[in-house]
Protein backbone atom coordinates (compact mmCIF):
# COMPACT_ATOMS: atom_id res chain seq x y z
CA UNK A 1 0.00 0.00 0.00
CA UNK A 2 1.44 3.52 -1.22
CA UNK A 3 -0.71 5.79 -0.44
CA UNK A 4 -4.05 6.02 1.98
CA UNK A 5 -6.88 8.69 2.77
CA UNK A 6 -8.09 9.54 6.08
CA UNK A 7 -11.46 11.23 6.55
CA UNK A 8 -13.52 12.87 9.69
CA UNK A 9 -16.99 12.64 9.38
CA UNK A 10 -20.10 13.37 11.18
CA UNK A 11 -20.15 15.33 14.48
CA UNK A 12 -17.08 16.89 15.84
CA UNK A 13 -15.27 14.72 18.70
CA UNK A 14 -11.82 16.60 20.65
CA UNK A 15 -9.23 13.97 20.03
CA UNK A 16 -9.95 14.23 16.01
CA UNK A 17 -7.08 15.72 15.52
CA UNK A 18 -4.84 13.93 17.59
CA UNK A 19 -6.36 10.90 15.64
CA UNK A 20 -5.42 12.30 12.25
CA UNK A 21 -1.68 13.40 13.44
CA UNK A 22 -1.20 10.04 14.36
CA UNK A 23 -2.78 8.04 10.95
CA UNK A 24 -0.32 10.35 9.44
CA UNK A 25 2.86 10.08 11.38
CA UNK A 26 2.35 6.12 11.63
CA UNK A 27 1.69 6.03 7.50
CA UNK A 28 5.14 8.34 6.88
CA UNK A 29 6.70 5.62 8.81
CA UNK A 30 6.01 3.29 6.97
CA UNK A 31 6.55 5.39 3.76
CA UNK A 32 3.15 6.12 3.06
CA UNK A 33 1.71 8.81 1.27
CA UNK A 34 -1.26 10.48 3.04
CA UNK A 35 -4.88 11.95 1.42
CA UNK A 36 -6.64 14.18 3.83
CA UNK A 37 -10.31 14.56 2.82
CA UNK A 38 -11.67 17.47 3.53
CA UNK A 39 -15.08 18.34 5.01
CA UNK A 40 -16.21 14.39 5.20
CA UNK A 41 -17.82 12.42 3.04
CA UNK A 42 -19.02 15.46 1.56
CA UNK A 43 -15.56 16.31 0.29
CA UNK A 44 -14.90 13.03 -0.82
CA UNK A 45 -17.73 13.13 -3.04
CA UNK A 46 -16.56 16.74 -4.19
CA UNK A 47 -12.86 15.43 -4.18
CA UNK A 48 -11.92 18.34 -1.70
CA UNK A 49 -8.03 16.72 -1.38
CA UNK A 50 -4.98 18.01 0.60
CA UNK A 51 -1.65 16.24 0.64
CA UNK A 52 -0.96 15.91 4.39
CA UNK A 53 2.91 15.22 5.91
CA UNK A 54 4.33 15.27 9.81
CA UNK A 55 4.47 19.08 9.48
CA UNK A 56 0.93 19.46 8.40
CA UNK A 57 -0.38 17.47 11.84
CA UNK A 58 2.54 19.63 13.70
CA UNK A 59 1.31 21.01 17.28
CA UNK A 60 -2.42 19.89 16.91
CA UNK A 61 -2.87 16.93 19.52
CA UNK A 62 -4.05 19.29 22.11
CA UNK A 63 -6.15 21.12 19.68
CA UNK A 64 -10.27 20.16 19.42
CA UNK A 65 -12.27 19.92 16.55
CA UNK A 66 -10.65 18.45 13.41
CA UNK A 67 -8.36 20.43 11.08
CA UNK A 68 -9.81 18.39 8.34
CA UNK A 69 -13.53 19.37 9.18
CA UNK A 70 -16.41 18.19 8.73
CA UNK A 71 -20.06 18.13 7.36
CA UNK A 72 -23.06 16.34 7.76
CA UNK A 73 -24.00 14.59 4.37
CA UNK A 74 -27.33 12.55 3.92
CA UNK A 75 -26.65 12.18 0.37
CA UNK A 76 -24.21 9.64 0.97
CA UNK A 77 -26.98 7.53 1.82
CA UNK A 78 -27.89 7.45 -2.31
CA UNK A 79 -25.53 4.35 -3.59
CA UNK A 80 -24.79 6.77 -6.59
CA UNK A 81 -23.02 9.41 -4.71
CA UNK A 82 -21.13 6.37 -2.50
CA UNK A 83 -20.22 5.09 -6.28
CA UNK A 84 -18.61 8.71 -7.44
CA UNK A 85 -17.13 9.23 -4.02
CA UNK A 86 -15.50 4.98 -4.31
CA UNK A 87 -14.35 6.74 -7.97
CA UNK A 88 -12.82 9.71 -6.65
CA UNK A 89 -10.45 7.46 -4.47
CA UNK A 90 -9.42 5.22 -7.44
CA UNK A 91 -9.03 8.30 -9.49
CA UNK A 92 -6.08 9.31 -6.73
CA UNK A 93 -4.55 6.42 -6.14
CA UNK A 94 -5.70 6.24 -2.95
CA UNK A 95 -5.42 2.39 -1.69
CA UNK A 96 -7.07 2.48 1.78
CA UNK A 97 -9.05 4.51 3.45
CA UNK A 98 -8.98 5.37 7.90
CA UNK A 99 -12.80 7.09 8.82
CA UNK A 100 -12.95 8.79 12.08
CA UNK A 101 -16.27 9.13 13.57
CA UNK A 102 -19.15 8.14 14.91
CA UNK A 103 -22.11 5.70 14.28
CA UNK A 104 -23.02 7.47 10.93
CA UNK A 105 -19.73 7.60 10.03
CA UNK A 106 -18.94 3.66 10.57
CA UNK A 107 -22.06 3.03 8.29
CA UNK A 108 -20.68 5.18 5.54
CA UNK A 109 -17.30 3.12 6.54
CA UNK A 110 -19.12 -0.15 6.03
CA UNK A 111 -20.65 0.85 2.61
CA UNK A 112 -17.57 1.67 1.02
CA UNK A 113 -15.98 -1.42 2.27
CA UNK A 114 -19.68 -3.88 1.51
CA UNK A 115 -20.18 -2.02 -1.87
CA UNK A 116 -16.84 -1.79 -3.26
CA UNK A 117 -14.53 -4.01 -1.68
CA UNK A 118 -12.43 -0.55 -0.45
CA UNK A 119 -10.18 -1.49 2.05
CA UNK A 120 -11.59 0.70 5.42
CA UNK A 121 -10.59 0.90 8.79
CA UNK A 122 -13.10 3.32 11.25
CA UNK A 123 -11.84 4.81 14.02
CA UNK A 124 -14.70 5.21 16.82
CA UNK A 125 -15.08 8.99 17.52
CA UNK A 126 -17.99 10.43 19.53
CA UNK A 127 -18.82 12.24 22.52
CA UNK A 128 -21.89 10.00 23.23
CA UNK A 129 -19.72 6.78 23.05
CA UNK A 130 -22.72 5.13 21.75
CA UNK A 131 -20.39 3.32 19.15
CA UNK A 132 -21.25 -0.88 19.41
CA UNK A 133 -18.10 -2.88 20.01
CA UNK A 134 -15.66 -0.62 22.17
CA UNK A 135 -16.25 0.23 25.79
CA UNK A 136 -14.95 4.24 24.85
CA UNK A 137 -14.92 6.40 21.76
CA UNK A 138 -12.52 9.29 21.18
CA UNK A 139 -13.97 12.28 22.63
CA UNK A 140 -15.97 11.09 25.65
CA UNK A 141 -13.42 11.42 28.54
CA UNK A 142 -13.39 15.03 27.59
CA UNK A 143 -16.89 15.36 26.87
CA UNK A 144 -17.75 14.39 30.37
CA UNK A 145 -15.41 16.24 31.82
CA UNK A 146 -16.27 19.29 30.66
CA UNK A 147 -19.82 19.17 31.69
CA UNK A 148 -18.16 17.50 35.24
CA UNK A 149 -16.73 21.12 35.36
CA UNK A 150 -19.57 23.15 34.52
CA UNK A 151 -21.89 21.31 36.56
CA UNK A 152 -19.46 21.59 39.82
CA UNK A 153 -19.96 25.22 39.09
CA UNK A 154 -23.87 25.11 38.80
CA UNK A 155 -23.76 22.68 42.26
CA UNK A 156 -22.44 25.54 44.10
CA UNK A 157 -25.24 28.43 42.93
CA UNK A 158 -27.75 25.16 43.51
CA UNK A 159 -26.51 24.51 47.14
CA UNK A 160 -26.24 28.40 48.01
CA UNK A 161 -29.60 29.27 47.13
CA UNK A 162 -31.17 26.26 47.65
CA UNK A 163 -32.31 25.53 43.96
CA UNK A 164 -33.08 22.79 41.23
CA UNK A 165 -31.35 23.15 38.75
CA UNK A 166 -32.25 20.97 35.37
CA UNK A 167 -28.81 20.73 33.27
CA UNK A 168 -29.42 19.35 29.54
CA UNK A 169 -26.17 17.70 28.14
CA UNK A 170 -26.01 16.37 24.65
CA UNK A 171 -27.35 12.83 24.07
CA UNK A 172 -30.33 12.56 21.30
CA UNK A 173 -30.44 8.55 20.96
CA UNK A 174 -28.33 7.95 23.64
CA UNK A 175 -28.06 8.45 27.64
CA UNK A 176 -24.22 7.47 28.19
CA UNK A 177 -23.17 11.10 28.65
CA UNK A 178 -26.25 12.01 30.96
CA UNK A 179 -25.37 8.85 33.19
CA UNK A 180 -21.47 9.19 33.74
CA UNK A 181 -21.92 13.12 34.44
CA UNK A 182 -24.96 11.98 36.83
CA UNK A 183 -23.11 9.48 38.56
CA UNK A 184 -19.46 11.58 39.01
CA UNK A 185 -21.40 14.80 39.51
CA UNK A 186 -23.42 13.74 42.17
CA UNK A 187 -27.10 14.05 40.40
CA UNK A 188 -30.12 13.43 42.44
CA UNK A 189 -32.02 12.32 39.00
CA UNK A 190 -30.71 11.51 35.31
CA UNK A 191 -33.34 11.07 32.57
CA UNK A 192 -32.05 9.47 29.36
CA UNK A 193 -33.59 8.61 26.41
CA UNK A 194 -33.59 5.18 26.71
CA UNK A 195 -35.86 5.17 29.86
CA UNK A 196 -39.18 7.24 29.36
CA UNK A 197 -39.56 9.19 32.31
CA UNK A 198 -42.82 9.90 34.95
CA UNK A 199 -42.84 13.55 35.77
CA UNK A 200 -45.01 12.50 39.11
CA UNK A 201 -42.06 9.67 40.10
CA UNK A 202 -39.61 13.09 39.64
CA UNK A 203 -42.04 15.41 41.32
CA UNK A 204 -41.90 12.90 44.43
CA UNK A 205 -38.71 12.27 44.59
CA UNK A 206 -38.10 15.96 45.19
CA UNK A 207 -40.77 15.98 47.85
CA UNK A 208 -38.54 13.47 49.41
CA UNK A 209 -35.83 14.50 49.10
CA UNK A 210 -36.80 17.94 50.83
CA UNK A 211 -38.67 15.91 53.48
CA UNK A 212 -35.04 14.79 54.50
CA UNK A 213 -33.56 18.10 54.78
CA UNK A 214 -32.00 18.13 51.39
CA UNK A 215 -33.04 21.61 49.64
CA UNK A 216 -30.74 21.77 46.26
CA UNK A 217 -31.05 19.41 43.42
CA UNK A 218 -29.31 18.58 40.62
CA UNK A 219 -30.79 16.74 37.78
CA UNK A 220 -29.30 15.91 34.64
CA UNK A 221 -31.52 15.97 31.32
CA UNK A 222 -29.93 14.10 28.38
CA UNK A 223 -31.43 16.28 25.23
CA UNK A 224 -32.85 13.14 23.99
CA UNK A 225 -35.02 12.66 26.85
CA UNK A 226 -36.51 16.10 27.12
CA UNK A 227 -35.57 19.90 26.42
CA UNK A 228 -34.94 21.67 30.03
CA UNK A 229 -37.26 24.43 29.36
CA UNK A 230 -39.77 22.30 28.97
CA UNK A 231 -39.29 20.26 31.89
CA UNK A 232 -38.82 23.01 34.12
CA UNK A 233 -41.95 24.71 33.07
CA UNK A 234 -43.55 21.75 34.12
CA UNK A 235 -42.11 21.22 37.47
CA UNK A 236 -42.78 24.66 38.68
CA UNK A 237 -46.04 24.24 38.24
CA UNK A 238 -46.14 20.99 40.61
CA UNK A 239 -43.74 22.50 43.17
CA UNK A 240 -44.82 26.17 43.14
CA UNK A 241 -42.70 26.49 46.42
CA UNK A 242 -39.63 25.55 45.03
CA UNK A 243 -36.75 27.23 42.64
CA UNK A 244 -35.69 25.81 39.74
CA UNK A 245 -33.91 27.12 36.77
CA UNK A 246 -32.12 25.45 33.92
CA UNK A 247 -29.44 25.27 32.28
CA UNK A 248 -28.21 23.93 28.55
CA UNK A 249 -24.34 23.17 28.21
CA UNK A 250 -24.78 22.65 24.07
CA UNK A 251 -22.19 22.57 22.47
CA UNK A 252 -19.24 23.29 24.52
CA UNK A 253 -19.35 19.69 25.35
CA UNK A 254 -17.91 19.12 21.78
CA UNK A 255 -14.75 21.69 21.78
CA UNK A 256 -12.27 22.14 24.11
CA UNK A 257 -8.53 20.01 24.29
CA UNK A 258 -8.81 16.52 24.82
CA UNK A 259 -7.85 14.88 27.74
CA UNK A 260 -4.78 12.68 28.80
CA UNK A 261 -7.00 9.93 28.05
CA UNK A 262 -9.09 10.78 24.81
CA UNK A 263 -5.13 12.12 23.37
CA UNK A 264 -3.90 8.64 24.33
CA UNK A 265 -7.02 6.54 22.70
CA UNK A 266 -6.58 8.82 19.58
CA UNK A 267 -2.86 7.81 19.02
CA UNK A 268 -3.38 4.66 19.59
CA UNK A 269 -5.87 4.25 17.30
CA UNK A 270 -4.75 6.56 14.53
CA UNK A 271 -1.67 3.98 14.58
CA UNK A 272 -3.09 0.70 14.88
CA UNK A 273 -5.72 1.74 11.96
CA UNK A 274 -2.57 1.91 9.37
CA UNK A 275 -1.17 -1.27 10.38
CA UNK A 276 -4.72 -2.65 10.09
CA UNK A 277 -4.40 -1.32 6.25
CA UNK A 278 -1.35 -2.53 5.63
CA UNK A 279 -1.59 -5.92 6.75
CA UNK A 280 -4.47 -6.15 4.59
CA UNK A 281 -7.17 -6.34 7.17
CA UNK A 282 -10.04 -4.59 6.43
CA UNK A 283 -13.65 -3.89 7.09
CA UNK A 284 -12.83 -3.43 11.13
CA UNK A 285 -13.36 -0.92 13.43
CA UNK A 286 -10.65 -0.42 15.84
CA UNK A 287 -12.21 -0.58 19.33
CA UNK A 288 -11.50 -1.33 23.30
CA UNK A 289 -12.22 -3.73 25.72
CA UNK A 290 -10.94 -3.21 29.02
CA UNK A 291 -7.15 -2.72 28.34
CA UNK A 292 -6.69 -4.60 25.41
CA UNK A 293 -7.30 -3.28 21.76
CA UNK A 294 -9.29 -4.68 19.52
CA UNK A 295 -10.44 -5.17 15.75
CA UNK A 296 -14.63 -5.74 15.50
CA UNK A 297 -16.21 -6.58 12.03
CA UNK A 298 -17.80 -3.48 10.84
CA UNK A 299 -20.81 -5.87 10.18
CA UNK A 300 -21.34 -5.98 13.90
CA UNK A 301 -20.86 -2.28 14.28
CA UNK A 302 -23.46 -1.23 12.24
CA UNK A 303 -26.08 -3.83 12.95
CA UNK A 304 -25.88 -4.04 16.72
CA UNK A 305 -26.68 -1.13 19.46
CA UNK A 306 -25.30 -0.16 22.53
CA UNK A 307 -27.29 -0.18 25.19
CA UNK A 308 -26.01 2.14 28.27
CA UNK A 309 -25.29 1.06 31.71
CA UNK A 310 -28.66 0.90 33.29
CA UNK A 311 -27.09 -0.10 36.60
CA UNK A 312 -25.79 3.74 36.91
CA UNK A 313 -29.32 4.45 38.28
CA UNK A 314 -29.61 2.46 40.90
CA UNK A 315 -26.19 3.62 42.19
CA UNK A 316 -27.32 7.52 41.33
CA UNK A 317 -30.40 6.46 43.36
CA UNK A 318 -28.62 5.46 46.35
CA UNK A 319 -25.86 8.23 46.10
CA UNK A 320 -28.48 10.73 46.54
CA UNK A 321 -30.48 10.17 49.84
């Protein structure tokens, strides 16, 4: 193999970039020529194509976002588009192909690969870390933690003025954010999508709550679940004697510099993704379980779900009397 692409797609993950510096670096190694693809699948079906070297992924591991950017493209969904975009990359010599990104992206990944017999290697990146086969994507660690932060700083207003306070993080099909920043964070109540929720079962828990002296509340809304606003409007009008305000963290749950650990999962990755390629193994995702790396079928990436851990709540349950 002389020369491969590598492509981010979907929704933005921090650790991107330290993903792409190291598909890069590991590829020069081995005296690889590397493709960066530009704006996602999108640009590969415009053939939006930048040579990349070590200098062009120079100082960006602590950077978030991806340098390459990124797009969200439907169209790939019509086979004609996937069979211009499979064209593009014979038209450039391009032998193998690294995707970095999330469940829509490993779809896209598995297409290429089904369809065309393209060798493709996906890298998991996602802030939800909803991706089947690994226990972490690139991007959650720092996800988390940066609502941890922002929610230690709401916990304090909360506590001093003896408030609820609703706090929405991201999560539209899936509650594995919501749960780890319920669990560290100390939440009273998480609501995730997975789990439709009984706004009298909140309303007394509250009421019990209160009854045993405790007068702030934190609950953590998944966006998937519920908007904030809504929820808040609601509880205020079955607890007209209490505070409660809301807040939505959006999107600065996607940006920010990774952490020690998503930096770590990205390199590791980013390498073992090129060695994938050029030992001619293809069609996997890379992926971990426990300590130990691993390569899952894309097959069984894109045709199973994971589920979150629903055990979290009965630990956030217990955590909060």
């Amino acid at each position: 193999m002389k020369k491969i692409g590598v492509i981010t797609t979907g929704g933005d993950a921090p650790g991107m970039n330290a993903a792409i510096r190291s598909v890069v670096r590991t590829a020069i190694f081995y005296n690889i020529e590397v493709v960066g693809i530009v704006e996602g699948f999108k640009g590969l079906y415009e053939k939006k194509f930048i040579s990349l070297n070590s200098r062009s992924v120079s100082g960006i591991i602590n950077q978030g976002g991806t340098i390459l950017k990124t797009k969200r493209f439907y169209e790939f969904k019509n086979k004609q588009v996937r069979e211009t975009s499979y064209q593009n990359l014979k038209n450039e010599n391009i032998e193998g192909l690294v995707v970095i990104g999330g469940n829509g992206s490993a779809v896209g990944a598995y297409l290429l690969y089904s369809e065309f017999n393209f060798p493709v290697v996906h890298i998991p990146a996602s802030i939800d870390n909803d991706v089947y086969g690994t226990d972490y994507t690139i991007g959650f660690d720092t996800a988390v933690n940066t609502a941890i932060d922002a929610i230690d700083k709401i916990r304090d207003t909360a506590t001093s003025h003896e408030r609820t306070f609703i706090i929405e993080v991201m999560g539209r099909d899936c509650g594995n954010l919501a749960l780890e920043v319920g669990i560290v964070c100390g939440a009273e109540i998480v609501i995730i999508p997975e789990i439709k929720f009984e706004i009298d079962k909140i309303v007394e828990e509250i009421k019990e709550e209160e009854k045993k002296g405790k007068k702030s509340c934190i609950i953590v809304l998944a966006e998937g679940a519920g908007k904030a606003e809504d929820l808040t409007k609601i509880l205020k009008e079955k607890l007209p004697d209490r505070e409660i305000r809301y807040t939505v963290l959006g999107y600065i749950q996607r940006g920010g510099k990774p952490t020690y650990l998503t930096r770590k999962l990205a390199t590791i990755f980013g390498s073992k993704a090129v060695e994938l390629l050029i030992s001619g193994q293809y069609g996997y995702m890379i992926g971990l379980k426990g300590e130990e790396i691993i390569y899952v079928p894309l097959v069984e990436v894109v045709n199973n779900k994971k589920l979150p851990k629903f055990e979290y709540l009965d630990i956030i349950q217990k955590m909060s009397i």
